[in-house]
C-alpha atoms as a PDB file:
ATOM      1  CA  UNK A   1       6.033  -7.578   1.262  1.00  0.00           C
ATOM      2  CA  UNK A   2       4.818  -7.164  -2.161  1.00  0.00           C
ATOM      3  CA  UNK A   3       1.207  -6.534  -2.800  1.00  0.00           C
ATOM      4  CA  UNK A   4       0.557 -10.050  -4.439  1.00  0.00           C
ATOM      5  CA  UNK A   5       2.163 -11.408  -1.223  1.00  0.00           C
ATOM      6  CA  UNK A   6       0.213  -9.187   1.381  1.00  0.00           C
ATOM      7  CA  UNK A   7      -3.132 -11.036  -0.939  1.00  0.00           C
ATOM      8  CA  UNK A   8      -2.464 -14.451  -2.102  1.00  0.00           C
ATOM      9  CA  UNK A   9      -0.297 -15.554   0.971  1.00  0.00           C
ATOM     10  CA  UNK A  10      -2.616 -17.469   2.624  1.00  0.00           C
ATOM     11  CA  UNK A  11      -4.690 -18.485  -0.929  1.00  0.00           C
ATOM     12  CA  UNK A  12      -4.493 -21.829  -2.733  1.00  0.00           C
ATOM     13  CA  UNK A  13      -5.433 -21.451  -6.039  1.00  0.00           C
ATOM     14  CA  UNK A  14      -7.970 -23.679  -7.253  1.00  0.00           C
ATOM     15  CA  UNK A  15      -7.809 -24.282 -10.963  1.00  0.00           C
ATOM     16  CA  UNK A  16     -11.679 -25.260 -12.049  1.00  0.00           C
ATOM     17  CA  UNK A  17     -12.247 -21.521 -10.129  1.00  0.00           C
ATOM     18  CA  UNK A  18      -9.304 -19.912 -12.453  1.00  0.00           C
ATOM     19  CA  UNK A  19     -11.163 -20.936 -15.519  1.00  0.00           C
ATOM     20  CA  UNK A  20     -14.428 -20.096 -14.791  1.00  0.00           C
ATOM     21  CA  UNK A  21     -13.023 -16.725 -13.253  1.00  0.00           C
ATOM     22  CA  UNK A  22     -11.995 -15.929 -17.074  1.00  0.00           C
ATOM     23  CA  UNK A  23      -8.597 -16.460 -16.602  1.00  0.00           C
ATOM     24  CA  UNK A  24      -7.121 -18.305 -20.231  1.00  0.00           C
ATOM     25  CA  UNK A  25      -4.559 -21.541 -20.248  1.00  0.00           C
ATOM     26  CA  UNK A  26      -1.493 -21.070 -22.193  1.00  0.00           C
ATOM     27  CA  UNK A  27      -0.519 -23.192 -24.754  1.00  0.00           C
ATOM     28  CA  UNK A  28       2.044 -25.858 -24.073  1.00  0.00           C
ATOM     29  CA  UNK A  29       4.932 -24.096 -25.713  1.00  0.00           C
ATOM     30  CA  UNK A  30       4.300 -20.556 -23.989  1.00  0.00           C
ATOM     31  CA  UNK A  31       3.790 -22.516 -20.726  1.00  0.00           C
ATOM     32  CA  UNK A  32       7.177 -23.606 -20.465  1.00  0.00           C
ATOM     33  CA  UNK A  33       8.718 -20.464 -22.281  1.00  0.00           C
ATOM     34  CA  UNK A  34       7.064 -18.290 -19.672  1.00  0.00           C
ATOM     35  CA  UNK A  35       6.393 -20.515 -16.649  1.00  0.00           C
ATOM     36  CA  UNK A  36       2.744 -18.750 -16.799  1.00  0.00           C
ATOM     37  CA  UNK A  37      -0.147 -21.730 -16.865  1.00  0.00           C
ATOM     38  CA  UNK A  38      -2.924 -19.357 -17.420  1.00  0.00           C
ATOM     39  CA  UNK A  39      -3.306 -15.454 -18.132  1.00  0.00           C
ATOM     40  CA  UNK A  40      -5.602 -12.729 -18.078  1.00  0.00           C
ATOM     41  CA  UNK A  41      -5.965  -8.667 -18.661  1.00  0.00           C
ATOM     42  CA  UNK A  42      -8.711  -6.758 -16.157  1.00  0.00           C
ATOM     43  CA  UNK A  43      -9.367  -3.175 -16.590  1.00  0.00           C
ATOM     44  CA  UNK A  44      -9.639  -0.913 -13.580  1.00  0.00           C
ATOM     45  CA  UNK A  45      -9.980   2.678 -12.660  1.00  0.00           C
ATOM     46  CA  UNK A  46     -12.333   3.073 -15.726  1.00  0.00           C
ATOM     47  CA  UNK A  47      -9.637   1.658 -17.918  1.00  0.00           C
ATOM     48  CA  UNK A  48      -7.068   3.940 -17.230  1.00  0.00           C
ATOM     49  CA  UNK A  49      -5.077   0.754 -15.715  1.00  0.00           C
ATOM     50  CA  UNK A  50      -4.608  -2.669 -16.774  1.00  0.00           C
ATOM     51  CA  UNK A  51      -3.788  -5.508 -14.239  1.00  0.00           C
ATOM     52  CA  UNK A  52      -1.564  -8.233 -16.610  1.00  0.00           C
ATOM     53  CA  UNK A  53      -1.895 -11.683 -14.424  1.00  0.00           C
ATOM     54  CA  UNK A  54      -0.525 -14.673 -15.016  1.00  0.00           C
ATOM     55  CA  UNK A  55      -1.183 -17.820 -12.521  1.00  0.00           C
ATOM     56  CA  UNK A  56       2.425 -20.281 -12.893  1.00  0.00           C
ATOM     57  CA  UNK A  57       2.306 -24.294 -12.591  1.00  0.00           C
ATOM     58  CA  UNK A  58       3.317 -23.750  -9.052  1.00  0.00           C
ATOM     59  CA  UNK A  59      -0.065 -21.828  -7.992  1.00  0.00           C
ATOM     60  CA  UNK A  60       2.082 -18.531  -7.620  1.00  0.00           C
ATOM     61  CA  UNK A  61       0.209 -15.219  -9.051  1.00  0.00           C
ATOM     62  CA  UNK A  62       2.704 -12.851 -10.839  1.00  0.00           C
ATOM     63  CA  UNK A  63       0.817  -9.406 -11.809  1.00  0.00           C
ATOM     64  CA  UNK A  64       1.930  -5.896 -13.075  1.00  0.00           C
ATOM     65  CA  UNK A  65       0.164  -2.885 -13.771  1.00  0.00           C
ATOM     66  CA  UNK A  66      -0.284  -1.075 -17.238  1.00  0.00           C
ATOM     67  CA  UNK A  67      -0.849   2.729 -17.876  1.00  0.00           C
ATOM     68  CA  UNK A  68      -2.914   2.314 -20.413  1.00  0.00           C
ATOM     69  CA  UNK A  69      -2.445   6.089 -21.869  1.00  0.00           C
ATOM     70  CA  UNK A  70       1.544   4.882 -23.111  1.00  0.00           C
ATOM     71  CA  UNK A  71       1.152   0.865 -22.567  1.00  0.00           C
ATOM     72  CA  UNK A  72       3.841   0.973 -19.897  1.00  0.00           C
ATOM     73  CA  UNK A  73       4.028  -0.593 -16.470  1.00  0.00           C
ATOM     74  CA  UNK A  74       3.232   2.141 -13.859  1.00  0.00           C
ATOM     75  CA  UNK A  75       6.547   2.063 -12.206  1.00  0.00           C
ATOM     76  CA  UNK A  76       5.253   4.218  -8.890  1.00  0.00           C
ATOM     77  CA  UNK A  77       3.043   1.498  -7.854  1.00  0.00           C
ATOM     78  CA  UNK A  78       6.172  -0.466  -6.567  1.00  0.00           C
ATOM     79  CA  UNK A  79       8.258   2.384  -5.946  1.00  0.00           C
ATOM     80  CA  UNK A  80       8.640   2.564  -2.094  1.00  0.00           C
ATOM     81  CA  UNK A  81       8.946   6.203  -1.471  1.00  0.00           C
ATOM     82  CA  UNK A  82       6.000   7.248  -3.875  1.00  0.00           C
ATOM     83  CA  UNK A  83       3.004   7.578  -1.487  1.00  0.00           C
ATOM     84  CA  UNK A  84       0.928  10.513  -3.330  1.00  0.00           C
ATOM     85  CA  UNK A  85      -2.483  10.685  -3.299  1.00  0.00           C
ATOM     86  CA  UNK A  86      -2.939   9.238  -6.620  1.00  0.00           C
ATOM     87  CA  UNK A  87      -0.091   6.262  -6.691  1.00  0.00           C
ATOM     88  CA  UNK A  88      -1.906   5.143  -3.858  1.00  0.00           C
ATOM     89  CA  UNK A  89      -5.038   5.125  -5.235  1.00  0.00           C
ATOM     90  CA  UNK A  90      -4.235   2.863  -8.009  1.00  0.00           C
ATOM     91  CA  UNK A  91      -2.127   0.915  -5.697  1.00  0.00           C
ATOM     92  CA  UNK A  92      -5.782   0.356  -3.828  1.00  0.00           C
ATOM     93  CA  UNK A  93      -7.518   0.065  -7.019  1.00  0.00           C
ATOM     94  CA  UNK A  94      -4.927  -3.039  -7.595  1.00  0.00           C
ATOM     95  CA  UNK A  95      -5.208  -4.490  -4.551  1.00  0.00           C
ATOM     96  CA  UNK A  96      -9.573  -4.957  -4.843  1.00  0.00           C
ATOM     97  CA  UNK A  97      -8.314  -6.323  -8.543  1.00  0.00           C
ATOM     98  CA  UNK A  98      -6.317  -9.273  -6.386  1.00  0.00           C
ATOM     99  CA  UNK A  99      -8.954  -9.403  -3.860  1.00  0.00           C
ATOM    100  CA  UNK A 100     -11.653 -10.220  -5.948  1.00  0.00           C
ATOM    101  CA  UNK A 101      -9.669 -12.865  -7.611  1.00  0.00           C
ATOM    102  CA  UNK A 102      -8.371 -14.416  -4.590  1.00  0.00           C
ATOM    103  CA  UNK A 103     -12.028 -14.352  -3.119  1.00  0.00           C
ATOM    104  CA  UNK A 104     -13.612 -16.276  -6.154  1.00  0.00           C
ATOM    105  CA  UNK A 105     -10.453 -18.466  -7.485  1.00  0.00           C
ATOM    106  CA  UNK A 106      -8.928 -19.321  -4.129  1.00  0.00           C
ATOM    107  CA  UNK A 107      -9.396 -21.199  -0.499  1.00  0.00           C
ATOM    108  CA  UNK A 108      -7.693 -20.151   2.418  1.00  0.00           C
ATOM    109  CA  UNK A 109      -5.062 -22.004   4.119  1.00  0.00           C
ATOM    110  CA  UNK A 110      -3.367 -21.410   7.842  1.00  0.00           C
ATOM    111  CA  UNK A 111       0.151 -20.893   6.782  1.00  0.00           C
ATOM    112  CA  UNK A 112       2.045 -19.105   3.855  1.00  0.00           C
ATOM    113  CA  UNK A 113       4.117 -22.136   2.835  1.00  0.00           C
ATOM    114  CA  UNK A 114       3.220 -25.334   2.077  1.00  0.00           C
ATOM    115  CA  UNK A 115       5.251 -27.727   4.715  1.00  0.00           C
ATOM    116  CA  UNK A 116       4.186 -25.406   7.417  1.00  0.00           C
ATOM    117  CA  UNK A 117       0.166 -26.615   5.789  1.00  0.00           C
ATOM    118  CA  UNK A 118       1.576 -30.357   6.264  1.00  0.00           C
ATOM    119  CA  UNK A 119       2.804 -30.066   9.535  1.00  0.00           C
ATOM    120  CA  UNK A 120       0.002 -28.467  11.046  1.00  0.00           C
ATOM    121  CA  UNK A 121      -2.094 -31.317   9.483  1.00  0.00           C
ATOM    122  CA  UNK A 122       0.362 -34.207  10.702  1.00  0.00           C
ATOM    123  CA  UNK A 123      -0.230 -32.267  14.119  1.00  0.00           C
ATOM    124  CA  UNK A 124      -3.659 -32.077  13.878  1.00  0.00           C
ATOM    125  CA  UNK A 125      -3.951 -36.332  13.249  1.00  0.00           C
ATOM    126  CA  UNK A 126      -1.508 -36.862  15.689  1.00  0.00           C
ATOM    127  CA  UNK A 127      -1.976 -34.988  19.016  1.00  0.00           C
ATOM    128  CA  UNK A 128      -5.750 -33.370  17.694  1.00  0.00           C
ATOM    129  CA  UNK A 129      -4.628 -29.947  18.243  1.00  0.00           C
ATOM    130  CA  UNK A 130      -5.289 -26.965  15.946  1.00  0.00           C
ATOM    131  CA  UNK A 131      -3.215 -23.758  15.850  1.00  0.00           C
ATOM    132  CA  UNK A 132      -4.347 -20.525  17.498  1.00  0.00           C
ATOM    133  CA  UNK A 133      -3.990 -17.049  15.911  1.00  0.00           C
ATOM    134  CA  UNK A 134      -4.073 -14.793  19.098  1.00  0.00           C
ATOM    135  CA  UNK A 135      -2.228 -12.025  17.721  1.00  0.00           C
ATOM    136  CA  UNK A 136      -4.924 -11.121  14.750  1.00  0.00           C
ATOM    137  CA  UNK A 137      -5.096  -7.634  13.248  1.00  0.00           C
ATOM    138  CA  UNK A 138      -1.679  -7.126  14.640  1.00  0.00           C
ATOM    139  CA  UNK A 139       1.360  -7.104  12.264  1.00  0.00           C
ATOM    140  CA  UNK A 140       2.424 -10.669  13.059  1.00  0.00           C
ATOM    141  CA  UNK A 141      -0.988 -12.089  12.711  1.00  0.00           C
ATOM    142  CA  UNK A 142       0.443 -15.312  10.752  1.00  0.00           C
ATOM    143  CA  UNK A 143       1.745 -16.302  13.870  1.00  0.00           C
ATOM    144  CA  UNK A 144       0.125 -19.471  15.353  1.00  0.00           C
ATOM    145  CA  UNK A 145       0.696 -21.048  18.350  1.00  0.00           C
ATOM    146  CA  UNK A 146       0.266 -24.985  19.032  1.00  0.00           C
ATOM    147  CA  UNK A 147      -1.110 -25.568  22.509  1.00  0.00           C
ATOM    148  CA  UNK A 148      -0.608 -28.656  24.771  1.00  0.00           C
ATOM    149  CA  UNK A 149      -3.881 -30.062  25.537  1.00  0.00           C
ATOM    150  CA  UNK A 150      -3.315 -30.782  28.587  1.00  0.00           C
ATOM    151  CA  UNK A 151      -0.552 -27.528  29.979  1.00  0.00           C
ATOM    152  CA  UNK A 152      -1.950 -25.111  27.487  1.00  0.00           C
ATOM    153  CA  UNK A 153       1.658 -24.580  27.038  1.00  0.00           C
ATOM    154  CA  UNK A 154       3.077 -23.907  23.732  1.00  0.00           C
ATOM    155  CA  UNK A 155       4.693 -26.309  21.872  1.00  0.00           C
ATOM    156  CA  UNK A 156       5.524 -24.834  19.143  1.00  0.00           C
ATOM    157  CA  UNK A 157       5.154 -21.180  17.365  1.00  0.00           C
ATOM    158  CA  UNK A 158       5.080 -20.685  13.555  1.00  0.00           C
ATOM    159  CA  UNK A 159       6.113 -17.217  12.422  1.00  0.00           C
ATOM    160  CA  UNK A 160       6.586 -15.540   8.790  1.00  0.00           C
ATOM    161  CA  UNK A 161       9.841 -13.676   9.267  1.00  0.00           C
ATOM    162  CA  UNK A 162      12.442 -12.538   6.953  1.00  0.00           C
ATOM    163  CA  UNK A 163      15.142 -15.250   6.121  1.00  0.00           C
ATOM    164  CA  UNK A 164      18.088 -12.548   7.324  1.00  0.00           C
ATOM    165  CA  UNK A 165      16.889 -12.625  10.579  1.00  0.00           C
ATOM    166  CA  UNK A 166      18.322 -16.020  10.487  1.00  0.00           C
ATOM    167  CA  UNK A 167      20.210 -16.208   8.115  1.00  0.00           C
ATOM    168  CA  UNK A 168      22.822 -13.279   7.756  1.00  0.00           C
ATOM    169  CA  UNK A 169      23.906 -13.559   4.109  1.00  0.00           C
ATOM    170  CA  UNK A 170      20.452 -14.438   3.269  1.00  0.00           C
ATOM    171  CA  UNK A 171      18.189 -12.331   0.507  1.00  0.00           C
ATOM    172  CA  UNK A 172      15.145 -10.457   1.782  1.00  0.00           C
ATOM    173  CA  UNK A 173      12.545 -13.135   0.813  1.00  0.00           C
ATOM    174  CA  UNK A 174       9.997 -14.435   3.804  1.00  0.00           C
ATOM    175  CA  UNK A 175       9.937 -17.670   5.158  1.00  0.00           C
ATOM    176  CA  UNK A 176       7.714 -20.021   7.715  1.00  0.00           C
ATOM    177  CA  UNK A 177       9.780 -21.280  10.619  1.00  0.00           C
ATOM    178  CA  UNK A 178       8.530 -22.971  13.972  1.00  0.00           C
ATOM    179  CA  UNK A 179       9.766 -22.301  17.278  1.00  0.00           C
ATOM    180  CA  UNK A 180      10.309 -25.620  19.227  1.00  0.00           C
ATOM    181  CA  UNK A 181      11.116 -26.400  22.509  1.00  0.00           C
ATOM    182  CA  UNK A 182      14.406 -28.152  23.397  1.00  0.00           C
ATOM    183  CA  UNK A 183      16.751 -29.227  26.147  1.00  0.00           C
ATOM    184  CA  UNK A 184      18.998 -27.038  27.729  1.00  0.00           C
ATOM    185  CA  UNK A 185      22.773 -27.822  26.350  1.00  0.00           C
ATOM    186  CA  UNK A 186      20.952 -29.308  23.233  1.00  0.00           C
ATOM    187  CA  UNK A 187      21.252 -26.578  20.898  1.00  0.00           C
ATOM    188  CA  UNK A 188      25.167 -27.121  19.764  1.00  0.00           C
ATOM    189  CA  UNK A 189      24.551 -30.077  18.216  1.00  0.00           C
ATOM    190  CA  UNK A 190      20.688 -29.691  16.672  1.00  0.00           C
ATOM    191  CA  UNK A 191      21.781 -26.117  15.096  1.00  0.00           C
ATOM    192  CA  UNK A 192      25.019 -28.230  13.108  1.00  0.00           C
ATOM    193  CA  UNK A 193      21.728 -29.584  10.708  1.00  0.00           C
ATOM    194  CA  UNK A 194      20.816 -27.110   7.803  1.00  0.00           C
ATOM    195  CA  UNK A 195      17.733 -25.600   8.772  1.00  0.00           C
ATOM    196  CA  UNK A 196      17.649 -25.245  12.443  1.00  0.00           C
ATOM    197  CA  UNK A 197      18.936 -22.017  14.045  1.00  0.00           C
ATOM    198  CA  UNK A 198      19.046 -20.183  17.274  1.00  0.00           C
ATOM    199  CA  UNK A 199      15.223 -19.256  18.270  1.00  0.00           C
ATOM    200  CA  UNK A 200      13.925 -15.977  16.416  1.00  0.00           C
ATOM    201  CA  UNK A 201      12.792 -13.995  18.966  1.00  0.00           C
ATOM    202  CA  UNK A 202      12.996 -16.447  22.037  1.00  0.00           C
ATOM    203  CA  UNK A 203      15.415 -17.860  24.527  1.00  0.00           C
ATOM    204  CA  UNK A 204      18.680 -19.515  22.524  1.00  0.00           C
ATOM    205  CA  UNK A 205      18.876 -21.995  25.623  1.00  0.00           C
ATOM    206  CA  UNK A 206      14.988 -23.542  25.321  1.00  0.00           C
ATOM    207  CA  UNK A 207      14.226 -22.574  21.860  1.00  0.00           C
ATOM    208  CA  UNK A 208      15.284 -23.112  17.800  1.00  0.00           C
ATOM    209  CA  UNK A 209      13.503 -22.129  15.212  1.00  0.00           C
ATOM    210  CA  UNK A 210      13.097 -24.818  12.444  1.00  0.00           C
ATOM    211  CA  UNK A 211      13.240 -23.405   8.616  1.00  0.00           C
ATOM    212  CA  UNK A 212       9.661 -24.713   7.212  1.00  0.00           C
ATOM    213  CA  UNK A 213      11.120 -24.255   3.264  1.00  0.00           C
ATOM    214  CA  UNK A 214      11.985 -28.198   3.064  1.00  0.00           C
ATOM    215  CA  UNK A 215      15.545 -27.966   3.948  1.00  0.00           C
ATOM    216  CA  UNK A 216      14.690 -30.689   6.717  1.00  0.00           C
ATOM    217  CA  UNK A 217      12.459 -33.586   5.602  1.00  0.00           C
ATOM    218  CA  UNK A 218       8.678 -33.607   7.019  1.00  0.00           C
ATOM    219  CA  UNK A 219       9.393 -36.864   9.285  1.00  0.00           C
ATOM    220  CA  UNK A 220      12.864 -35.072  10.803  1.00  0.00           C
ATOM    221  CA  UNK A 221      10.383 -32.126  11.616  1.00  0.00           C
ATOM    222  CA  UNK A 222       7.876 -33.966  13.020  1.00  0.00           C
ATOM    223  CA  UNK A 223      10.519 -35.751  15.583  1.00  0.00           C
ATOM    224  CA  UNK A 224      11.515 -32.205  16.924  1.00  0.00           C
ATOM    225  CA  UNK A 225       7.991 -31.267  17.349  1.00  0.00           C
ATOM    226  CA  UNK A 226       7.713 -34.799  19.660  1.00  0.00           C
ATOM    227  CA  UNK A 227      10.312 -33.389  21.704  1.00  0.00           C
ATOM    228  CA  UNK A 228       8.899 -30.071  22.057  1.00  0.00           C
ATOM    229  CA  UNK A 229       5.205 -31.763  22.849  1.00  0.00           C
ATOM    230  CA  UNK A 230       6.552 -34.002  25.180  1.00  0.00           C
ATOM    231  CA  UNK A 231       8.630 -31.699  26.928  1.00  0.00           C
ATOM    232  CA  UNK A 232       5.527 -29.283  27.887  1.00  0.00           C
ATOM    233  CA  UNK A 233       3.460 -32.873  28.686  1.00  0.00           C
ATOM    234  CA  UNK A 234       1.149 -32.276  31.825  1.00  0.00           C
ATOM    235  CA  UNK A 235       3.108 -35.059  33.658  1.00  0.00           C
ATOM    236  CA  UNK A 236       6.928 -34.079  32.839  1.00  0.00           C
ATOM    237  CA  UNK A 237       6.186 -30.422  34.234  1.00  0.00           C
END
């Protein structure tokens, strides 16, 4: 995970908070050249760095980091096997840069991507049950779990995993999926649709894990989940 990621995963960007932040719209033209909506330089590490960040139309943050002594990116800061003392200083210097912004231009939400955010709402109106995080300041601390009322049982499990794990000629991009209970025998047929698989991390007989990226519809979603809640109902078990 990238360090914009590890930030701005959970952060919706909010635009009047951009603007006053400092942060400059692009013109039309350079909009749709560069897919950047706004931009800004900040200075850190008493101007020996430059953070270059642009905010696109989609709400994503793109950033890179200039050495301001040749006007270069600094290439360790991504580098994976550069961990010196002083790479990882600026790559901490960098990271408050984000932090800041993210504190004063963003709100939070529960989940990285955004269907996972409208299913856990559509939840929430429907069976008035929130998700709990009970694996905080643990590496998998995105991972909430929605609770039967009644059972406490889980219904369903949302997890930000890497799409190989799934997917085996996938790239190495995250994704949300959701663990839902099924029927035993059922799994054939659900995992023929484009966007259900096997269960990550769970039993392949009682579980599949449902791709939250859009590939399935919202409503189609939602109709698994029913099976899943009603399946851990108080007065099926």
């Amino acid at each position: 995970m990238d360090i914009e990621s590890k930030v701005f995963g959970r952060k919706r960007f909010v635009l009047e908070l951009v603007e006053e932040y400092g942060f400059i719209r692009n013109c039309p033209s350079a909009e749709q050249a560069s897919g950047a909506r706004y931009h800004d330089e900040i200075s850190f590490m008493d101007g020996d760095f430059r953070a270059s960040i642009d905010i696109t139309s989609e709400g994503e943050l793109r950033g890179s980091v200039i050495d301001v002594m040749n006007e270069e990116e600094y290439a360790p800061l991504r580098a994976a096997g550069m961990n010196g003392a002083y790479v990882n200083t600026v790559r901490a210097a960098y990271e408050e840069v984000l932090k800041d912004i993210a504190e004063k231009c963003c709100v939070d939400v529960l989940f990285t991507a955004d269907q996972t955010n409208r299913i856990a709402a559509l939840i929430r109106d429907e069976y008035g049950v929130e998700p709990d995080f009970p694996w905080k300041k643990q590496p998998n601390d995105s991972a909430g779990v929605f609770r039967h009322e009644d059972t406490r049982k889980w219904f369903g499990i949302v997890m930000n995993i890497r799409r190989g794990l799934l997917e085996t000629d996938a790239d190495e991009g995250m994704t949300d999926v959701m663990n839902l209970k099924i029927e035993p025998g059922d799994l054939e047929w659900l995992t023929e649709k484009d966007g259900i698989y096997p269960a990550y991390h769970m039993n392949h007989r009682n579980w599949i894990s449902v791709m939250l990226d859009d590939t399935l519809d919202d409503g189609t979603v939602m109709q698994l989940v029913r099976m899943s809640y009603e399946m851990t109902d108080k007065k099926r078990t």
